[in-house]
C-alpha atoms as a PDB file:
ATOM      1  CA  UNK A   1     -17.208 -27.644  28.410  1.00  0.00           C
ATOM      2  CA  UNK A   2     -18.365 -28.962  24.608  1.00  0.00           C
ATOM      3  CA  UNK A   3     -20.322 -25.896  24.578  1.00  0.00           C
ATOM      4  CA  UNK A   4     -17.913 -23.604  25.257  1.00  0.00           C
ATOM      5  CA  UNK A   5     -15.507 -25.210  23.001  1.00  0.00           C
ATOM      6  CA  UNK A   6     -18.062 -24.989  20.114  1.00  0.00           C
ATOM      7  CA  UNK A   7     -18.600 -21.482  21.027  1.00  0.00           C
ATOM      8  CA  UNK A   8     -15.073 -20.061  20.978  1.00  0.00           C
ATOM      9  CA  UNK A   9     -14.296 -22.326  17.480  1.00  0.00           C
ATOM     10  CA  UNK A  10     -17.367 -19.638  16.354  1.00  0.00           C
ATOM     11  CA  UNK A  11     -16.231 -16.601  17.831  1.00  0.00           C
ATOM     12  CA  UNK A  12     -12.497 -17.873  16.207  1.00  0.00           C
ATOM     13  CA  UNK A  13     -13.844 -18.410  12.980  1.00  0.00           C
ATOM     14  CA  UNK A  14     -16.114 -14.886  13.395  1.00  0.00           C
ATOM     15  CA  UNK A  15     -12.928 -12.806  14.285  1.00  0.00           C
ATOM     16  CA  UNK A  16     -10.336 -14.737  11.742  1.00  0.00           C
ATOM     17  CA  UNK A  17     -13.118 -14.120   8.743  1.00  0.00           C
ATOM     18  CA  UNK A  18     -13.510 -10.594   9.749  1.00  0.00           C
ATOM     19  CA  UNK A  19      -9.608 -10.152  10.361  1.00  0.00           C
ATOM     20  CA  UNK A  20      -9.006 -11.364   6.936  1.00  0.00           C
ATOM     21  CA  UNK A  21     -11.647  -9.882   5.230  1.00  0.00           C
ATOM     22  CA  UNK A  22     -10.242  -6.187   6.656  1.00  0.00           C
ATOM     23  CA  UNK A  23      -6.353  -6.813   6.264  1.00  0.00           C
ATOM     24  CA  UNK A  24      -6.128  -9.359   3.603  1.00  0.00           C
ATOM     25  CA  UNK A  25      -2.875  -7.188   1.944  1.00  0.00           C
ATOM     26  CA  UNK A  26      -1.262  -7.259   5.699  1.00  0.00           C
ATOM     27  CA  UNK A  27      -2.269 -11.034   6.625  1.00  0.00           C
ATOM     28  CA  UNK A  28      -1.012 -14.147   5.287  1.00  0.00           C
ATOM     29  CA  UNK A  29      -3.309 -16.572   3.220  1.00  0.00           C
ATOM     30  CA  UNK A  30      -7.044 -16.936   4.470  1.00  0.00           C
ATOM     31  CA  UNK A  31      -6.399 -21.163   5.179  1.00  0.00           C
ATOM     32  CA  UNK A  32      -3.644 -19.983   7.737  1.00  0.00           C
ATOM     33  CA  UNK A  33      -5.475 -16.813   9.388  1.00  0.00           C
ATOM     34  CA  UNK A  34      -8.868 -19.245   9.447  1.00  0.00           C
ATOM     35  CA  UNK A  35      -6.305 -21.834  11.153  1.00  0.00           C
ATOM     36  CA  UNK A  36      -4.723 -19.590  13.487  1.00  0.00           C
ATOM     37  CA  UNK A  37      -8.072 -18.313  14.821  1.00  0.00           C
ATOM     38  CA  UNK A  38      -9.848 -21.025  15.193  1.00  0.00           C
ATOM     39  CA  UNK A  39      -6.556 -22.653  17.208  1.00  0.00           C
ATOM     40  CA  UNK A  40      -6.293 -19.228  19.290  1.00  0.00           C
ATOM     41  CA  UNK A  41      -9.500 -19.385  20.262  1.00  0.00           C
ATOM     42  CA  UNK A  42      -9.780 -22.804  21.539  1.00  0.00           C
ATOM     43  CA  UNK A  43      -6.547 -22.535  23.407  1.00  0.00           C
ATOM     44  CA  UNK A  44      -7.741 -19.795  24.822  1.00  0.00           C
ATOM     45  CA  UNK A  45     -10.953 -20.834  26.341  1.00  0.00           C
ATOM     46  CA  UNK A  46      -8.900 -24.000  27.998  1.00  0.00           C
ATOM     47  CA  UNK A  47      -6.960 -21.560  29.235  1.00  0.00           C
ATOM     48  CA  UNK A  48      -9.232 -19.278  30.617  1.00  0.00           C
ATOM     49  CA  UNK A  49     -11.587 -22.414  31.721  1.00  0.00           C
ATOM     50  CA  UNK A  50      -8.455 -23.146  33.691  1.00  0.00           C
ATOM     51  CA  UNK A  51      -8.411 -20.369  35.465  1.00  0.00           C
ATOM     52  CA  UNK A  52     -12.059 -19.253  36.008  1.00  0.00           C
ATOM     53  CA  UNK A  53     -13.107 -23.134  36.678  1.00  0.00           C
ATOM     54  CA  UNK A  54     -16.425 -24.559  35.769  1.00  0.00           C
ATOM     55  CA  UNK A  55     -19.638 -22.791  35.610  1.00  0.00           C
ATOM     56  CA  UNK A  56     -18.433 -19.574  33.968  1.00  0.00           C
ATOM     57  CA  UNK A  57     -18.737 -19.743  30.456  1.00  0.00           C
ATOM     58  CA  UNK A  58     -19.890 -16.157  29.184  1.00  0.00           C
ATOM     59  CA  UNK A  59     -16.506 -15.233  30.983  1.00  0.00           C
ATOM     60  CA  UNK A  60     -14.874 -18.349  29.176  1.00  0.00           C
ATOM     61  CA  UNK A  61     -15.939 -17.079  25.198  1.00  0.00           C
ATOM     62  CA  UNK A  62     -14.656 -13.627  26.683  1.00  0.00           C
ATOM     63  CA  UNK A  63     -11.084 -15.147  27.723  1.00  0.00           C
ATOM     64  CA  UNK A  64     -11.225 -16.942  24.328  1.00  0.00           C
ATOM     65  CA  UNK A  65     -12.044 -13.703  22.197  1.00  0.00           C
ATOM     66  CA  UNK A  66      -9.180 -11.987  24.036  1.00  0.00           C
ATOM     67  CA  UNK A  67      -6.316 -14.596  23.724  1.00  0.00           C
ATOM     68  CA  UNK A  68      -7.875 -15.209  19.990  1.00  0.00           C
ATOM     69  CA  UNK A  69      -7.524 -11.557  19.038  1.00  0.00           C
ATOM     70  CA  UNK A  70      -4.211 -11.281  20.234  1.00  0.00           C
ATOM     71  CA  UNK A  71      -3.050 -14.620  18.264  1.00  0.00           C
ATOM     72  CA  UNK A  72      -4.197 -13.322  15.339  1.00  0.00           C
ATOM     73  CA  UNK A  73      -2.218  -9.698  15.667  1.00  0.00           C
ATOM     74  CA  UNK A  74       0.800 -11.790  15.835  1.00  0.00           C
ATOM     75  CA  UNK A  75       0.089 -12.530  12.247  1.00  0.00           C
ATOM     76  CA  UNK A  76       0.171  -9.017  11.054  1.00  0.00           C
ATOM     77  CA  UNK A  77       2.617  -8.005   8.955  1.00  0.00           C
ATOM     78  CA  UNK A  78       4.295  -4.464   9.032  1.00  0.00           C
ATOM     79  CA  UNK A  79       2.674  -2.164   6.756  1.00  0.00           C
ATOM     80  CA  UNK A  80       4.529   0.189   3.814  1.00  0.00           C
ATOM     81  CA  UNK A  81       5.984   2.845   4.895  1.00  0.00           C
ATOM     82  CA  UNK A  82       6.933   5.983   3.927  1.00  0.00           C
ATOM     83  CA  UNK A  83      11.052   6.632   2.436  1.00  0.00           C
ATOM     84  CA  UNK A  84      12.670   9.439   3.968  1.00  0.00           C
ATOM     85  CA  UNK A  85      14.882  11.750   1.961  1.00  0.00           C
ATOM     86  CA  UNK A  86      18.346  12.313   2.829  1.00  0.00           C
ATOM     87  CA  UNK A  87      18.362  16.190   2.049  1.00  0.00           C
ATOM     88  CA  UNK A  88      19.985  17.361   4.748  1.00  0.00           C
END
């Protein structure tokens, strides 16, 4: 289990670092996205370790990637959009 914690704090900190290194304008500040995805990622490999059960970590850092990646989405803000005219 310390393993597979210490792995999904990685692959949080891998996808939160690439998240806001690709959407910094859309994302809030890098402390909280860092934050978020390290905390997404560890609550998601207890979670998945939950389910699965000993023995399966390769499908534990999977579970974790998954639940991290859609923690981090959360954090996304709306991007500009277009005005539309009113010339009808």
């Amino acid at each position: 289990m310390f393993w597979e914690a210490l792995g999904s704090v990685a692959l949080g900190l891998a996808l939160s670092w690439a998240a806001a290194r690709r959407l910094p304008d859309r994302l809030p500040s890098r402390r909280v996205v860092v934050v978020t995805g390290v905390l997404g990622a560890l609550f998601g490999a207890l979670l998945t370790h939950a389910a699965l059960g000993p023995g399966h970590a390769p499908g534990t850092l999977i579970g974790a990637a998954v639940v991290d990646a859609v923690v981090l989405s959360l954090l996304i803000r709306p991007g500009h959009r277009l005005r539309r005219s009113a010339a009808t």
